[in-house]
Protein backbone atom coordinates (compact mmCIF):
# COMPACT_ATOMS: atom_id res chain seq x y z
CA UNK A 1 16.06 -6.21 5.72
CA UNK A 2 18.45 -5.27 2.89
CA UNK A 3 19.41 -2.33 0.79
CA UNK A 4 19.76 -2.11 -2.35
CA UNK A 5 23.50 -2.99 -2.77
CA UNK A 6 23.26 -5.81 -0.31
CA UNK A 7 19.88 -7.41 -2.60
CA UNK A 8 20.84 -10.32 -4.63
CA UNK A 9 18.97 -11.37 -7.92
CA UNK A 10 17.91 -14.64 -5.89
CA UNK A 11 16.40 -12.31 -2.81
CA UNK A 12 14.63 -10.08 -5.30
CA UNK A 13 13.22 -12.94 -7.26
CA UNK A 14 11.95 -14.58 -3.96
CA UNK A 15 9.90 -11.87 -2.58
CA UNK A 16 8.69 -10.41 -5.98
CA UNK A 17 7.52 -14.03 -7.45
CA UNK A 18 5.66 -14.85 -4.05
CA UNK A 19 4.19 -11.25 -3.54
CA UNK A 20 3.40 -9.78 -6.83
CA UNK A 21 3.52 -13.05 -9.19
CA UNK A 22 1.43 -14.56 -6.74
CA UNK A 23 -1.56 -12.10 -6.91
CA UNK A 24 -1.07 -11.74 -10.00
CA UNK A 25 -1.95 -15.03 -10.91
CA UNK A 26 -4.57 -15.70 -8.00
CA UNK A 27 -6.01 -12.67 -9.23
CA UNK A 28 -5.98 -13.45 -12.85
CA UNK A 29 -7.80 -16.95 -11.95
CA UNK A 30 -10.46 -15.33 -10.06
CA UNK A 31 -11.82 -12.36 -12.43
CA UNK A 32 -11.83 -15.45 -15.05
CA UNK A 33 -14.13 -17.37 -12.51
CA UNK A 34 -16.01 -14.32 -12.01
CA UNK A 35 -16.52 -13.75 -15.46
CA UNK A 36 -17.50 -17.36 -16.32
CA UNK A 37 -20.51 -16.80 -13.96
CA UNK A 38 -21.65 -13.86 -14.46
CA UNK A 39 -22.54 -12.51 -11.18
CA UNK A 40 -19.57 -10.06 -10.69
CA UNK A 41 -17.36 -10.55 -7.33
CA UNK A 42 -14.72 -8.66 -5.38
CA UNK A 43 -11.16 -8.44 -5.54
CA UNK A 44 -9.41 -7.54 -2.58
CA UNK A 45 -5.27 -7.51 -2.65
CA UNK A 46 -2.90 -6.64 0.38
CA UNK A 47 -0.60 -3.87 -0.19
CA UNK A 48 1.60 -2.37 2.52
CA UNK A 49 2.34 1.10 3.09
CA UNK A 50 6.14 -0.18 2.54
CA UNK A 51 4.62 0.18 -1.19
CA UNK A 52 3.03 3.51 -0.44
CA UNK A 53 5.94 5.55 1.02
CA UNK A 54 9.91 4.97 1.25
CA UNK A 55 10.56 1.60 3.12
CA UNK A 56 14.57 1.58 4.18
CA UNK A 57 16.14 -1.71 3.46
CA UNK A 58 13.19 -3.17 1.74
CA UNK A 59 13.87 -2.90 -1.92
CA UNK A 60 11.74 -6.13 -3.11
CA UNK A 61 8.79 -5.76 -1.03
CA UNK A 62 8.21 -2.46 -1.20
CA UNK A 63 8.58 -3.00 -5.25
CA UNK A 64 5.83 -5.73 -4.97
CA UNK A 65 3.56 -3.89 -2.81
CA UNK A 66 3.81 -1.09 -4.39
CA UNK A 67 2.80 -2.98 -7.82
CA UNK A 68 0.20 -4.85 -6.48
CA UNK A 69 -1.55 -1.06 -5.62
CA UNK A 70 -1.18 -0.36 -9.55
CA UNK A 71 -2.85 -3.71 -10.57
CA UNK A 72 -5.43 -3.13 -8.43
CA UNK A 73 -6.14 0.16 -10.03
CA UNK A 74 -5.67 -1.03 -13.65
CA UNK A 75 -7.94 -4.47 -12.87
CA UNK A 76 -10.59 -2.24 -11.33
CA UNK A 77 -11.14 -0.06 -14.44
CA UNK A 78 -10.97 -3.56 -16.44
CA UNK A 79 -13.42 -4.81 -14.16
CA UNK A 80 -16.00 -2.86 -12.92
CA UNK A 81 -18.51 -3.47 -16.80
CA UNK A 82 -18.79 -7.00 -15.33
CA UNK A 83 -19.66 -5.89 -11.53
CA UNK A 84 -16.51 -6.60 -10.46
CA UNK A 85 -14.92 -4.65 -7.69
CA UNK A 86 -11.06 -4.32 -6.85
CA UNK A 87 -9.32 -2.88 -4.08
CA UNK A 88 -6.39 -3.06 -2.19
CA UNK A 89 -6.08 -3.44 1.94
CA UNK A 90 -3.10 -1.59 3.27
CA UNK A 91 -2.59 -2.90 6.85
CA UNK A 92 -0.76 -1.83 9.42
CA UNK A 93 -0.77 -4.79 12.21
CA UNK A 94 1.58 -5.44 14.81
CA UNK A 95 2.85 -8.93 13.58
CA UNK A 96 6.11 -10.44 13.77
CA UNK A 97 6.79 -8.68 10.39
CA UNK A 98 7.29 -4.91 11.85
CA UNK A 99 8.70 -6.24 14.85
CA UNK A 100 12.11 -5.32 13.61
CA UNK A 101 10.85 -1.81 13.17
CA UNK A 102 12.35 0.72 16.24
CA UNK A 103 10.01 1.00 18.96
CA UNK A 104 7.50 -1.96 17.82
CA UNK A 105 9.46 -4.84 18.83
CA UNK A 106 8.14 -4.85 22.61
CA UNK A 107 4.53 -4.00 20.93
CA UNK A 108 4.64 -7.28 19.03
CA UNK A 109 5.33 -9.12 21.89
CA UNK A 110 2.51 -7.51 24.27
CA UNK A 111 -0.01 -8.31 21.32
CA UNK A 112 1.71 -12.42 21.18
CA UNK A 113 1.36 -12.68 25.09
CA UNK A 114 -2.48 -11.46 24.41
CA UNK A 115 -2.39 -7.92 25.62
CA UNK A 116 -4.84 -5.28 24.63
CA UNK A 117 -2.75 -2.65 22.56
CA UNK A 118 -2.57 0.92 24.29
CA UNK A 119 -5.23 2.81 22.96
CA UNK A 120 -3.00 5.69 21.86
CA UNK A 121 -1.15 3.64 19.81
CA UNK A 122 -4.42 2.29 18.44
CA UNK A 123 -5.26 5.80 17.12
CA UNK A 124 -2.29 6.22 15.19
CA UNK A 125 -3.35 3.45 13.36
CA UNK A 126 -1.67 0.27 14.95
CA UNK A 127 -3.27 -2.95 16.44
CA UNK A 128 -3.61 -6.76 15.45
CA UNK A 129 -4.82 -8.13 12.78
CA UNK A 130 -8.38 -8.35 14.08
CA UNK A 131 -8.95 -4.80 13.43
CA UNK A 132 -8.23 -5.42 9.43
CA UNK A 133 -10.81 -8.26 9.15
CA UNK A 134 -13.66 -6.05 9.41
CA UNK A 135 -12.87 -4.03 6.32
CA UNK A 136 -11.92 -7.21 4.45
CA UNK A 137 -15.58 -8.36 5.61
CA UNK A 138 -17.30 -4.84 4.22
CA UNK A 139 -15.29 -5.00 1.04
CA UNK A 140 -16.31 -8.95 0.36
CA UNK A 141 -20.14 -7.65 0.54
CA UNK A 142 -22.98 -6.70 -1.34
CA UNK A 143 -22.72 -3.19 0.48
CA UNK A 144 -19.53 -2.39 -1.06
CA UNK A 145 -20.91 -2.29 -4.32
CA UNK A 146 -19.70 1.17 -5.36
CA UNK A 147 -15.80 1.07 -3.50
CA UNK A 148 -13.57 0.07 -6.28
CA UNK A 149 -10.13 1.38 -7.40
CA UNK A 150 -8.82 2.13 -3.79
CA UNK A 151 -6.35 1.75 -1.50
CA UNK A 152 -7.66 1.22 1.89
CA UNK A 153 -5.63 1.77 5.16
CA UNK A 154 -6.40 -0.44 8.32
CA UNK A 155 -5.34 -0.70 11.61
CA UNK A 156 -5.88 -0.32 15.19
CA UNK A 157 -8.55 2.40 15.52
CA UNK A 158 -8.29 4.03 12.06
CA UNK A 159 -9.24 3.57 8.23
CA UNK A 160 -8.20 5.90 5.71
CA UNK A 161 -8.09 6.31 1.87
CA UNK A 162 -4.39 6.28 0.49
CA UNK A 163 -4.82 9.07 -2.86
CA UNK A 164 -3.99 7.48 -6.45
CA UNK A 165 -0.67 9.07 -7.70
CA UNK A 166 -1.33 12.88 -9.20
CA UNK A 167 0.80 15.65 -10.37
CA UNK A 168 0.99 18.30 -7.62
CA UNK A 169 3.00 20.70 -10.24
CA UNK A 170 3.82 21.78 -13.35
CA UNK A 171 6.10 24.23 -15.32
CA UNK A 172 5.07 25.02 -18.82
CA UNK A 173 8.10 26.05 -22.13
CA UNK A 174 6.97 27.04 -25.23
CA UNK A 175 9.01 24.89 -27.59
CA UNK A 176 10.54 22.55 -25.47
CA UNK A 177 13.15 22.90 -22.41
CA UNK A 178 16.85 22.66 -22.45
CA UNK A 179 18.82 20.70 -19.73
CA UNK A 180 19.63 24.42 -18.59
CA UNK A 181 16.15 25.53 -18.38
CA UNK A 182 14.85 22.49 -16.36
CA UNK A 183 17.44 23.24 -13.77
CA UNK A 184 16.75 26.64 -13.53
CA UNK A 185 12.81 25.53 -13.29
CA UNK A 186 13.93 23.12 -10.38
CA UNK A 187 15.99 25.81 -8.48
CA UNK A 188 13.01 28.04 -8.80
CA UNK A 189 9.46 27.75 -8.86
CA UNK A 190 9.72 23.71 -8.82
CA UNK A 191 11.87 24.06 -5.77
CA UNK A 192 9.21 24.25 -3.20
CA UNK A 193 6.50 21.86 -4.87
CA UNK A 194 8.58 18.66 -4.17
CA UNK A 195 6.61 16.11 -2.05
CA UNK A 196 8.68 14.82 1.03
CA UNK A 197 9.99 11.51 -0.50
CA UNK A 198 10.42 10.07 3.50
CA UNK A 199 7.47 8.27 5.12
CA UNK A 200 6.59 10.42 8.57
CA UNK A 201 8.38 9.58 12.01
CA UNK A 202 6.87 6.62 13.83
CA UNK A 203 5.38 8.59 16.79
CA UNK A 204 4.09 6.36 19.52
CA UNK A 205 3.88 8.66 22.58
CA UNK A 206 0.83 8.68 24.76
CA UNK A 207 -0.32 12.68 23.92
């Protein structure tokens, strides 16, 4: 885990040539098999919600999950004439990756020695990697046909649908804004449309 000032060139290269260069060209070599036959195919990338939401210390990966979500968006819509379907898992597993994370370190270890994970941290959405397969399984099928274009959450008990970026406000000028008016349009009615930029507090009680 590093932040920004503490990321060398070399670090950033590392993670963003293995993450996002490497589905990038796995997925480039694929939809050109695809095509070749004819018979359409699925897609299916791993993001991370480190790409969804603000990720402390994790400038390179979240940068490469985060742009592996956007190719999977732009590929589906390049796609889907050919019956070709992309979308993008977005797991959230208790490996040895989050085991850094506050509060999941003794989690990981449970799930290493074999133990079941509590079930209410399973419905908030945490388990072991077993619980992702099954939605890599539906989204490799026939059945899947018509999912394309999403970002799909997995883990523990819960699947969910991450939204595709949207504006959630807007100010209109007639003619044009000056650097006074667009602060005076984010001190006022701007002021209290601006999404929380911080991901949610890990919660992992037992209510």
């Amino acid at each position: 885990m590093k932040t920004l000032r503490n990321t060398t060139d070399d670090d950033f290269d590392l993670v963003v040539n293995s993450h996002l260069r490497g589905t990038f060209t796995c997925g480039r070599a694929a939809a050109a098999r695809f095509r070749e036959q004819g018979e359409g195919g699925r897609l299916i990338l791993v993001g991370s919600p480190a790409g969804q939401r603000a990720s402390f210390g994790q400038t390179a990966y979240s940068a490469s999950k985060g742009a592996i979500v956007a190719m999977m968006r732009t590929w589906a819509a390049e796609h889907a004439r050919i019956g070709v379907t992309v979308n993008a898992i977005v797991p959230t597993a208790l490996t040895r990756m989050v085991a850094t994370i506050p509060g999941l370190g003794e989690l990981v270890d449970a799930v290493d020695r074999g133990e079941p994970v509590p079930e209410h941290v399973r419905r908030r959405g945490l388990g072991s990697p077993d619980d992702v397969a099954p939605v890599i399984v539906y989204l490799a099928s026939a059945a899947s046909a018509e999912v394309t274009g999403q970002a799909i959450a997995a883990g523990g008990d819960r699947i969910a649908l991450w939204t595709h970026p949207t504006e959630v406000a807007e100010q209109l000028h007639a003619g044009g804004w000056s650097p006074e008016e667009v602060a005076e349009a984010f001190a006022g009615p701007l002021k209290g449309e601006l999404p929380d930029h911080l991901p949610a507090p890990l919660d992992l009680g037992g209510n």
